[in-house]
Protein backbone atom coordinates (compact mmCIF):
# COMPACT_ATOMS: atom_id res chain seq x y z
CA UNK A 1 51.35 46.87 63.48
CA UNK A 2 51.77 46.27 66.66
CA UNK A 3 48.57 46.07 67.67
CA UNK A 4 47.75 44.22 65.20
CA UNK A 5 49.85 41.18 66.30
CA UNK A 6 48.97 40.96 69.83
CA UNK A 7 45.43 39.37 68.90
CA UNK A 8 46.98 36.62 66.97
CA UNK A 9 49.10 35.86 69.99
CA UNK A 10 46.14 35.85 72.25
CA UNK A 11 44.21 33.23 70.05
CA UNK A 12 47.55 31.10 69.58
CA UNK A 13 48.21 31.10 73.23
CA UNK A 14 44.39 30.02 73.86
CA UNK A 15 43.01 26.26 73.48
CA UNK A 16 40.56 26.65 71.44
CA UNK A 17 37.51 23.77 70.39
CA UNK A 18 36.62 23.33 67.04
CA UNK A 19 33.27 21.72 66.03
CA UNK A 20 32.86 19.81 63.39
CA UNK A 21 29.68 19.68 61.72
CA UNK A 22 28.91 17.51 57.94
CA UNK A 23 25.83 18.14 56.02
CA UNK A 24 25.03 14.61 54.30
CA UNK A 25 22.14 14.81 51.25
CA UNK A 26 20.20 11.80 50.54
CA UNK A 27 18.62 11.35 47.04
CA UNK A 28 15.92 9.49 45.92
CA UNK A 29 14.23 8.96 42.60
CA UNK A 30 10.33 8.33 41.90
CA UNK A 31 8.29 8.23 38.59
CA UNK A 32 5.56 10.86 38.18
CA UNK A 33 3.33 10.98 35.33
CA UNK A 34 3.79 14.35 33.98
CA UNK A 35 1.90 13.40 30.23
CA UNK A 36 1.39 10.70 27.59
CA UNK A 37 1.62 9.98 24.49
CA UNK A 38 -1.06 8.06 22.67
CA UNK A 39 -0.48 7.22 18.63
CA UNK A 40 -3.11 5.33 16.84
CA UNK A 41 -4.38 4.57 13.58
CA UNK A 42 -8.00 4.95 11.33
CA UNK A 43 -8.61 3.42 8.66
CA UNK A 44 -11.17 4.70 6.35
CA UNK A 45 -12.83 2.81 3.49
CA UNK A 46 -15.01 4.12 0.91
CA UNK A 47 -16.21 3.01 -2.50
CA UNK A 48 -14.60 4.51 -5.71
CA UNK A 49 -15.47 4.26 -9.61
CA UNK A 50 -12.33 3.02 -10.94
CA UNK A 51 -12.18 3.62 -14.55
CA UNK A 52 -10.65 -0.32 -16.74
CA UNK A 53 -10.16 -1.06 -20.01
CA UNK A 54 -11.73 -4.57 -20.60
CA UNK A 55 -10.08 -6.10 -23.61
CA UNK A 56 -11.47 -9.75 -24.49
CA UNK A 57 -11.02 -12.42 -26.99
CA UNK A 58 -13.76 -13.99 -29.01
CA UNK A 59 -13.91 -16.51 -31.95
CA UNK A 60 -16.05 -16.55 -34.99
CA UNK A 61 -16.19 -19.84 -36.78
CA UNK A 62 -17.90 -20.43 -40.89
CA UNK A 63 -18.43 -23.28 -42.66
CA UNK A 64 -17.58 -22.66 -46.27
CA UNK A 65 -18.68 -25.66 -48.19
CA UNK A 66 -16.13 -25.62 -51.52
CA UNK A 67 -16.85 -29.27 -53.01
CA UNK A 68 -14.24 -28.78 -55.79
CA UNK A 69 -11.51 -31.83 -56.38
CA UNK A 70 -8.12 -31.14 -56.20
CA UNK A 71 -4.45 -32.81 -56.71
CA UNK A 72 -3.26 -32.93 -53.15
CA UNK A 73 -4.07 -32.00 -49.57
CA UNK A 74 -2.63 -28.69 -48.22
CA UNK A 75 -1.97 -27.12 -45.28
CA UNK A 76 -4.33 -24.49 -42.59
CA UNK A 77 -3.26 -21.08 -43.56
CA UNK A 78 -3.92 -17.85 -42.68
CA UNK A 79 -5.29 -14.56 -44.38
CA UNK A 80 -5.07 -11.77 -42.23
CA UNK A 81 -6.93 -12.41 -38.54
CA UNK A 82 -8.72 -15.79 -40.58
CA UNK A 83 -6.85 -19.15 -39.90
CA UNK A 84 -8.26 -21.50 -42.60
CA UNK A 85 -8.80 -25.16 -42.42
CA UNK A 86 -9.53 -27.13 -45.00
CA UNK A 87 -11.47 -30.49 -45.15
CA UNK A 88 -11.22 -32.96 -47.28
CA UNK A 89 -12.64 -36.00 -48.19
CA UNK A 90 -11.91 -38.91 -50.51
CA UNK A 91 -14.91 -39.79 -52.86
CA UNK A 92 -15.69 -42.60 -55.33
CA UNK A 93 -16.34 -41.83 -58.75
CA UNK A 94 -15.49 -44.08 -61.75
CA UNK A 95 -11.83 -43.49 -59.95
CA UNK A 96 -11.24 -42.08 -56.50
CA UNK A 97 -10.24 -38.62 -56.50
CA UNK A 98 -9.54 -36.34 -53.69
CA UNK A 99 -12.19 -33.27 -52.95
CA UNK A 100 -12.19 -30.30 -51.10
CA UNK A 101 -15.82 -30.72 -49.18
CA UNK A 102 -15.38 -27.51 -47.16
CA UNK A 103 -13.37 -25.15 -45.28
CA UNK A 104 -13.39 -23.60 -41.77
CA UNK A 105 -12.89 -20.03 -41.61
CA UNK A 106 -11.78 -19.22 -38.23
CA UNK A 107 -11.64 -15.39 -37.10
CA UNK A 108 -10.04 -14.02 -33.89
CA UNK A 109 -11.71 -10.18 -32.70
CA UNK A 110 -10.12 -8.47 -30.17
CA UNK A 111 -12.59 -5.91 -28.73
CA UNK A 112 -11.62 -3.13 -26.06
CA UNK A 113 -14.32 -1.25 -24.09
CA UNK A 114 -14.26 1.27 -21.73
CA UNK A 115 -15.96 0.76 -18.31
CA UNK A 116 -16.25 1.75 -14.61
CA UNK A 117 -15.14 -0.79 -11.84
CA UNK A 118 -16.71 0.24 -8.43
CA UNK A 119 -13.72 -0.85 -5.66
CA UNK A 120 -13.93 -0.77 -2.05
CA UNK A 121 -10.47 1.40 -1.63
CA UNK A 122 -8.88 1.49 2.23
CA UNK A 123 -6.99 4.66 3.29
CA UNK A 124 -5.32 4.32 6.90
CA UNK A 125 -4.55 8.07 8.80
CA UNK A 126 -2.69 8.24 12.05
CA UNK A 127 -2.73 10.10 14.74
CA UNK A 128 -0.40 11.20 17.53
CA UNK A 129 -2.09 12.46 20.81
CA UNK A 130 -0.71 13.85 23.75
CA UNK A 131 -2.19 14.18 27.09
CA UNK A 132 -0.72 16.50 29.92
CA UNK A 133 -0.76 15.40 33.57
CA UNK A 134 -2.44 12.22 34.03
CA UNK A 135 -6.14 13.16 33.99
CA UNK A 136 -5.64 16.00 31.07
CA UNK A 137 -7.47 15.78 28.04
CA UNK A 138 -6.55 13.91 24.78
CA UNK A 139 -5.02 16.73 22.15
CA UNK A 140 -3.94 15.83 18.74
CA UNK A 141 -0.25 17.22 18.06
CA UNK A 142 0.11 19.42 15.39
CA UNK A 143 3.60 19.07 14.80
CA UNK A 144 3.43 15.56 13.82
CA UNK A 145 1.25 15.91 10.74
CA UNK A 146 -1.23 12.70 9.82
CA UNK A 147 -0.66 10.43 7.19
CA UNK A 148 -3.99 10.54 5.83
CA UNK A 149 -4.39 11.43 2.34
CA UNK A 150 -8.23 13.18 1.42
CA UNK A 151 -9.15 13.77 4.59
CA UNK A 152 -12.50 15.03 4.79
CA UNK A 153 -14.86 16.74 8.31
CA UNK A 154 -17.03 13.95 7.88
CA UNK A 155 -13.84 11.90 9.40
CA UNK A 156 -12.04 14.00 11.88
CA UNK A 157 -9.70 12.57 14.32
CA UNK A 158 -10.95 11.97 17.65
């Protein structure tokens, strides 16, 4: 043990120098394109046969001359799709009497048909691109799936 503390007495008994040294780190910061990210959209139109049901309205209208006399005027009435409307007329004879000179039968159809309607229909698809590095070439991403419904190869994404 002795030995052991006669070194430590040697360096305590010395002056000794001690250097200092400190390391400083500067940082800076720069942007570097690594990639990109392109999204964009196509919109495809194309012409479809759209199948409508075209109702319409029309109206039918007879003259039914009646020439009969009656006691008093009535109303328009109606038997089934047939609104009727009479006409009358006051007309001398040895006494004036009331007559019925005609009626108007007037008849509402209601037709349906079938029928194709040819529509310009617009579809839009988008697509996400990425590019890696800054000169790389455009790939589509495959883990964002397009929007685009029916796509077809005659319209791939470019």
């Amino acid at each position: 043990m002795s030995s052991d503390a006669e070194p430590m007495r040697e360096l305590a008994s010395d002056s000794a120098t001690l250097t200092a040294s400190e390391e400083r780190l500067a940082l800076s910061a720069h942007e570097q394109e690594t990639g990109a990210v392109r999204v964009r959209t196509i919109t495809h139109t194309e012409l479809r046969e759209l199948p409508v049901l075209l109702h319409s309205t029309a109206v039918q209208m007879e003259r039914v001359a009646v020439n009969k006399f009656v006691d008093a005027e009535f109303a328009p009435r109606k038997e089934g799709d047939t609104l009727i409307v009479p006409v009358f007329e006051y007309v001398p004879v040895t006494e004036l009497r009331l007559m019925l000179r005609e009626e108007l039968r007037i008849t509402t159809v209601v037709s349906t048909t079938s029928d194709v309607h040819v529509a310009e229909v617009q579809h839009q698809e988008v697509v996400v691109e990425r590019r890696v590095g800054s000169a790389g070439d455009w790939i589509a991403d495959p883990a964002i799936p397009s929007s685009g419904v029916g796509e077809s190869a005659s319209n791939p994404a470019v």
